[in-house]
Every structure is written in structure tokens, then in C-alpha cells.
C-alpha atoms as a PDB file:
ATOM      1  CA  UNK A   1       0.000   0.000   0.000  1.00  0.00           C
ATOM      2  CA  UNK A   2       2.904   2.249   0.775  1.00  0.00           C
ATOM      3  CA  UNK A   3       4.056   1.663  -2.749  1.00  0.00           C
ATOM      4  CA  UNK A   4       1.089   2.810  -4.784  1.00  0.00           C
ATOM      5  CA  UNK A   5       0.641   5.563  -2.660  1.00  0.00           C
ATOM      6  CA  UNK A   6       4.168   7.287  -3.500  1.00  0.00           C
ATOM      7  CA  UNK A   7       3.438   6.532  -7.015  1.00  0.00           C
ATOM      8  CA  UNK A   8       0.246   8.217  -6.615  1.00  0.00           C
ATOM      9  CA  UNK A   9       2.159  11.207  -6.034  1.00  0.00           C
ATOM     10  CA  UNK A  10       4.906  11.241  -8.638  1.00  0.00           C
ATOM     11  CA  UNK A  11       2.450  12.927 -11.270  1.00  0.00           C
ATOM     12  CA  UNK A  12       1.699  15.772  -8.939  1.00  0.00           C
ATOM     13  CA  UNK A  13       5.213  16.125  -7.955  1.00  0.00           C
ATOM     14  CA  UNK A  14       6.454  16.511 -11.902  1.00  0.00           C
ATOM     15  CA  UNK A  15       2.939  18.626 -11.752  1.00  0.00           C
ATOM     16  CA  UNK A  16       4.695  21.462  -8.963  1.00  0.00           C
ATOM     17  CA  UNK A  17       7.890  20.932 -10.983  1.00  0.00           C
ATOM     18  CA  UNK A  18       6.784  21.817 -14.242  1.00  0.00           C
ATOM     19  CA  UNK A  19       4.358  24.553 -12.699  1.00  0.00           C
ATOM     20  CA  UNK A  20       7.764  26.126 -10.498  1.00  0.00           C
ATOM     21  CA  UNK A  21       9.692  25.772 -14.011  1.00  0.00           C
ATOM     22  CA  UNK A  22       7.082  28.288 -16.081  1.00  0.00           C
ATOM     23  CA  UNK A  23       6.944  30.119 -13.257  1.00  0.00           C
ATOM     24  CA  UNK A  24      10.636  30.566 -12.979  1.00  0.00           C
ATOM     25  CA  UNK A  25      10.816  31.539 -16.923  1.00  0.00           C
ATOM     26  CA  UNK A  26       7.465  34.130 -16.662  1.00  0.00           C
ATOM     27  CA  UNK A  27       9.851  35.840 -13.902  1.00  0.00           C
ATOM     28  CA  UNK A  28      12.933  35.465 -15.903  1.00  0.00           C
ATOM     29  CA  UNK A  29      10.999  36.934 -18.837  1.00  0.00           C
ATOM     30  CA  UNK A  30      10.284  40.245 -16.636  1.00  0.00           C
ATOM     31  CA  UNK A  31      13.903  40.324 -15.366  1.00  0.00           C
ATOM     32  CA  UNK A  32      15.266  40.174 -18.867  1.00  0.00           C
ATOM     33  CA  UNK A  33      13.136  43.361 -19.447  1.00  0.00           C
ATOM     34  CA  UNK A  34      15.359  45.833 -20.776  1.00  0.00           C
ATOM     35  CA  UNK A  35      16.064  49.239 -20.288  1.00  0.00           C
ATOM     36  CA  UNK A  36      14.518  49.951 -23.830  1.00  0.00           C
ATOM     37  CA  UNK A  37      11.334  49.250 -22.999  1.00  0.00           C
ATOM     38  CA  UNK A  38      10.972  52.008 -20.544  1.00  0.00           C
ATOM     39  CA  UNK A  39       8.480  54.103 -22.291  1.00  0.00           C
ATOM     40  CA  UNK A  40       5.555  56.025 -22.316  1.00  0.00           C
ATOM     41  CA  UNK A  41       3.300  52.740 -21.363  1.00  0.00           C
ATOM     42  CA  UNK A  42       4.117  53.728 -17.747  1.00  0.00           C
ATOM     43  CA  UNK A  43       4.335  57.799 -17.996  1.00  0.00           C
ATOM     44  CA  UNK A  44       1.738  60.184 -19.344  1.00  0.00           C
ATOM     45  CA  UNK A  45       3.263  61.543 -22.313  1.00  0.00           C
ATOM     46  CA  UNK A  46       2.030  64.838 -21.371  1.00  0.00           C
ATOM     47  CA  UNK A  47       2.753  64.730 -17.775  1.00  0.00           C
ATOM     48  CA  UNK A  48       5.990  67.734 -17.897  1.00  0.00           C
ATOM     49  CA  UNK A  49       4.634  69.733 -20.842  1.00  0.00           C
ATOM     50  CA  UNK A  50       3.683  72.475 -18.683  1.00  0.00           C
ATOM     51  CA  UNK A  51       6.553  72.638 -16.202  1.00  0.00           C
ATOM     52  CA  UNK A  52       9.127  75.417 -15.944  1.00  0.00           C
ATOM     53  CA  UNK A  53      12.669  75.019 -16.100  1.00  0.00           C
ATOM     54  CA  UNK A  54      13.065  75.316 -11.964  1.00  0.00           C
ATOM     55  CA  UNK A  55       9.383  72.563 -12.074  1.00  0.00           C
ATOM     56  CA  UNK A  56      12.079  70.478 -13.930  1.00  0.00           C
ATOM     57  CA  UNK A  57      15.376  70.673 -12.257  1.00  0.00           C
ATOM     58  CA  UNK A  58      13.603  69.903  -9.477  1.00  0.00           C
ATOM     59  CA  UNK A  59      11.607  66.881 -10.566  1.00  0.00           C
ATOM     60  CA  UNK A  60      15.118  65.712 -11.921  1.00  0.00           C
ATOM     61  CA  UNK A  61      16.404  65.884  -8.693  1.00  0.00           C
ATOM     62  CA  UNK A  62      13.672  63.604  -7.258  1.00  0.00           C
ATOM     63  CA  UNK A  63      13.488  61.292  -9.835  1.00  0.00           C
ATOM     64  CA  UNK A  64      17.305  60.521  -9.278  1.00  0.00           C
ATOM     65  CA  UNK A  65      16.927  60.467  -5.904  1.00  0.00           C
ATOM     66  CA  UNK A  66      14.362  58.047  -5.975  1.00  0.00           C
ATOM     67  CA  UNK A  67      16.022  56.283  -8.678  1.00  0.00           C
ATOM     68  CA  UNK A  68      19.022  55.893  -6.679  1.00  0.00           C
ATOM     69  CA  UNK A  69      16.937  54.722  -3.671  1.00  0.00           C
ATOM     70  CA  UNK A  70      15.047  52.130  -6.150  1.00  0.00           C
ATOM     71  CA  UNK A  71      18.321  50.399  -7.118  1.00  0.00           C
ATOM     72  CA  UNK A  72      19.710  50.317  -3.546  1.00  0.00           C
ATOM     73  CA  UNK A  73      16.770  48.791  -2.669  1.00  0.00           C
ATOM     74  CA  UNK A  74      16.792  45.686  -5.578  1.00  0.00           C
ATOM     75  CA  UNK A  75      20.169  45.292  -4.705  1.00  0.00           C
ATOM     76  CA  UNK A  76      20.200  45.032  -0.921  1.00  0.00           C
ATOM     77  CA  UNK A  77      17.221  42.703  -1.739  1.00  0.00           C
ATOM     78  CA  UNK A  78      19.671  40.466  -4.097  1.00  0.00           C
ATOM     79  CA  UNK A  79      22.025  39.301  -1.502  1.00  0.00           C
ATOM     80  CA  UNK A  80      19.573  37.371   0.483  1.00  0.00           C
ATOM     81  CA  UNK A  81      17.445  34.188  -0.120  1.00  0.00           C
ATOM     82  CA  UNK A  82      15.166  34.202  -2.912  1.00  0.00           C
ATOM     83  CA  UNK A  83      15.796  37.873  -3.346  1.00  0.00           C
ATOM     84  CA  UNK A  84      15.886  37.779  -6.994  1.00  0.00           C
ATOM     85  CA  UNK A  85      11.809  37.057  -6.666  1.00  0.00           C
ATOM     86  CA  UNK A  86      11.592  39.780  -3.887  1.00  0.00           C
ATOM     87  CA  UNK A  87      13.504  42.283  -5.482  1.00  0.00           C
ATOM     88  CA  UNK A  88      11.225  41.523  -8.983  1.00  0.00           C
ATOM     89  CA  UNK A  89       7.961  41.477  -7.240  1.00  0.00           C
ATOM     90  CA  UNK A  90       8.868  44.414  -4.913  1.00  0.00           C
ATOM     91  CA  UNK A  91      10.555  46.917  -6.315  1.00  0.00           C
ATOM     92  CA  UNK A  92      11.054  46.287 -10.447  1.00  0.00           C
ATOM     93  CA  UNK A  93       7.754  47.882 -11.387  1.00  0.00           C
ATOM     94  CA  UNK A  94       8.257  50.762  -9.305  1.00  0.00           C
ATOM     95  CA  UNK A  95      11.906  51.504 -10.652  1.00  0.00           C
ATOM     96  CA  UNK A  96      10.673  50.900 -14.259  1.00  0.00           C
ATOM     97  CA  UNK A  97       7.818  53.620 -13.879  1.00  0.00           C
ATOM     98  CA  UNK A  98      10.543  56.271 -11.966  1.00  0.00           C
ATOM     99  CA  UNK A  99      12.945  55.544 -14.845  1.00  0.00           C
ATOM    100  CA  UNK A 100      10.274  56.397 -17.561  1.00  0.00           C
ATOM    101  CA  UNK A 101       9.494  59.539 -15.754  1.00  0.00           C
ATOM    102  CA  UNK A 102      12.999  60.471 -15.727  1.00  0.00           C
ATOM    103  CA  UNK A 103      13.399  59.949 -19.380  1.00  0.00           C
ATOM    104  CA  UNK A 104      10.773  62.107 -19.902  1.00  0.00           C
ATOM    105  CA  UNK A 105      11.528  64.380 -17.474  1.00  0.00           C
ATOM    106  CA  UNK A 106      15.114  64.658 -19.371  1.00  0.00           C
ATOM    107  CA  UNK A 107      13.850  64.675 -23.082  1.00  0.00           C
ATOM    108  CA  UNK A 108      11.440  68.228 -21.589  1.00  0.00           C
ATOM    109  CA  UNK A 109      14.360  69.591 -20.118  1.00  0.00           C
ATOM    110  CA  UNK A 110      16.661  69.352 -23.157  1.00  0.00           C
ATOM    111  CA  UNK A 111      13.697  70.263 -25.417  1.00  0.00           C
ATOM    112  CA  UNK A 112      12.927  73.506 -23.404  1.00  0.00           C
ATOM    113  CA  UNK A 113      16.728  74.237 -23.221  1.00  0.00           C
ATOM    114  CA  UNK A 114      16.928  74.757 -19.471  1.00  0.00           C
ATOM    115  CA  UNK A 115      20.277  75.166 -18.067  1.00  0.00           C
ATOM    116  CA  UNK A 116      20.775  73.809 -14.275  1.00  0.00           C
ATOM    117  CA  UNK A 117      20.988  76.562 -11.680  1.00  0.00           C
ATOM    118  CA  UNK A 118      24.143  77.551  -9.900  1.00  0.00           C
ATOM    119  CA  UNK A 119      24.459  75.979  -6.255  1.00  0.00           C
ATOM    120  CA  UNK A 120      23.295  78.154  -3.458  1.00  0.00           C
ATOM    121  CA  UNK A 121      25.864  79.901  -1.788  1.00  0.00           C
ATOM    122  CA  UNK A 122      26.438  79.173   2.293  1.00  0.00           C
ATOM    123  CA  UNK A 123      24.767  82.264   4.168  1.00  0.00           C
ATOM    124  CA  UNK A 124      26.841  84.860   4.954  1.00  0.00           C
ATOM    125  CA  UNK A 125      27.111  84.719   9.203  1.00  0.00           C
ATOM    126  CA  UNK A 126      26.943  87.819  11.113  1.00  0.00           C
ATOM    127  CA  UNK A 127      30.173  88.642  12.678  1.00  0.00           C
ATOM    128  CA  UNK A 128      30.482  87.429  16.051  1.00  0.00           C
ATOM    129  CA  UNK A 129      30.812  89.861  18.826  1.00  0.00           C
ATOM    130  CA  UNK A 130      32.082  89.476  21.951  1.00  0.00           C
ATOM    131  CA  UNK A 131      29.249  89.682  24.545  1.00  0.00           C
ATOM    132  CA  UNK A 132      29.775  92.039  27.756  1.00  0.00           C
ATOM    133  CA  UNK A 133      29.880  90.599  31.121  1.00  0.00           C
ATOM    134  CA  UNK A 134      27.838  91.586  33.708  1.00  0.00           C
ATOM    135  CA  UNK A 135      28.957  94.513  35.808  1.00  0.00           C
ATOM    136  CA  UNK A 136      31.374  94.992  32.877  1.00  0.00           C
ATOM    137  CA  UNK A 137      32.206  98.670  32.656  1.00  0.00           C
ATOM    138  CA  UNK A 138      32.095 100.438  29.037  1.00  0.00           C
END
């Protein structure tokens, strides 16, 4: 009896194994997704049409930022156990829509011509002056 029953279970064993295999090649498919096909599917074309060069500079700013944050993220999630999957299913859809709004961010920018501001100077500090003691005379 112990016999038929483990053969009983050989079909749904090559059943999870063929099911884990697509599964593993759907998610392969999405991490194989390229750079190129960062496009307008996940931005409104028209979203920075009507921004000002400062509007701009400082969406580019964020979008960098965030960009920056995005990849730090996927990585960090990399190094552990099954982070690939976590790092996919996490964080990829997210970095592929903040990429596509940079892009389009950058092709406003260089169609409006902006130029990117100067830094801000420090403050200027007041001079220090010494402070009088009390019962100090003058």
C-alpha cells in the first residue's frame, strides 16, 4: 500500500515541478526586461509639458533620488534568499515607472533648453561679537 501511494504522487510532484519551471521563466521573462522598454506605457506623455525650467530641475532631482533609492533597494534585496523574486515582485515595477518619468523628465528639459541653476551659496554669518559681562564697565 505504501508503494502505490508514493506513485500516486509522482504525477503531482512533476505537476509542482513543471508549474515552479514556467513560473521561474514568466519571472525570468520580466527580469530580462530591458532598459529599452521604458516608455511612455508607464508615464503620461504629457505629464511635464507644462513645467518650468526650476518645475524640472527639481523633478530631476527627485526622480534621481528616488532612482538611486530604487536600485539600492533591488540590490540590498539580491544578496539574500530568494531575493531575486523579492527584489522583482517588490521593487522592479516601481523603478521601471521612476525611470520612464525620468526619461521624460530629461527629453522636456533638453527640449525647453533649461540650463541647471548655480548651487546656493552658504549664508553669509553675522560677525560674532564678543558679549559684555555683567557689571562689565564700558
Amino acid at each position: 500500500m505504501i508503494a502505490s501511494s508514493s506513485r500516486s504522487r509522482l504525477p503531482m510532484r512533476a505537476a509542482a515541478m513543471a508549474s515552479l519551471l514556467v513560473l521561474a521563466g514568466y519571472l525570468g521573462g520580466c527580469a530580462s526586461m530591458g532598459d529599452g522598454m521604458v516608455s511612455g506605457a508607464f508615464v503620461d506623455p504629457a505629464k511635464y509639458d507644462l513645467y518650468d525650467c526650476p518645475q524640472l530641475e527639481t523633478e530631476r532631482k527627485t526622480l534621481a533620488t528616488r532612482t538611486a533609492e530604487l536600485q539600492g533597494l533591488i540590490d540590498k534585496a539580491q544578496t539574500g534568499t530568494g531575493g531575486a523574486v523579492v527584489s522583482e515582485l517588490a521593487y522592479r515595477n516601481d523603478y521601471i515607472s521612476t525611470r520612464a518619468q525620468a526619461k521624460l523628465a530629461e527629453e522636456n528639459w533638453q527640449k525647453s533648453k533649461c540650463v541647471a541653476s548655480p548651487p546656493k551659496a552658504p549664508a553669509a554669518s553675522e560677525p560674532i561679537t564678543p558679549r559684555k559681562r555683567a557689571g562689565a564697565r564700558s
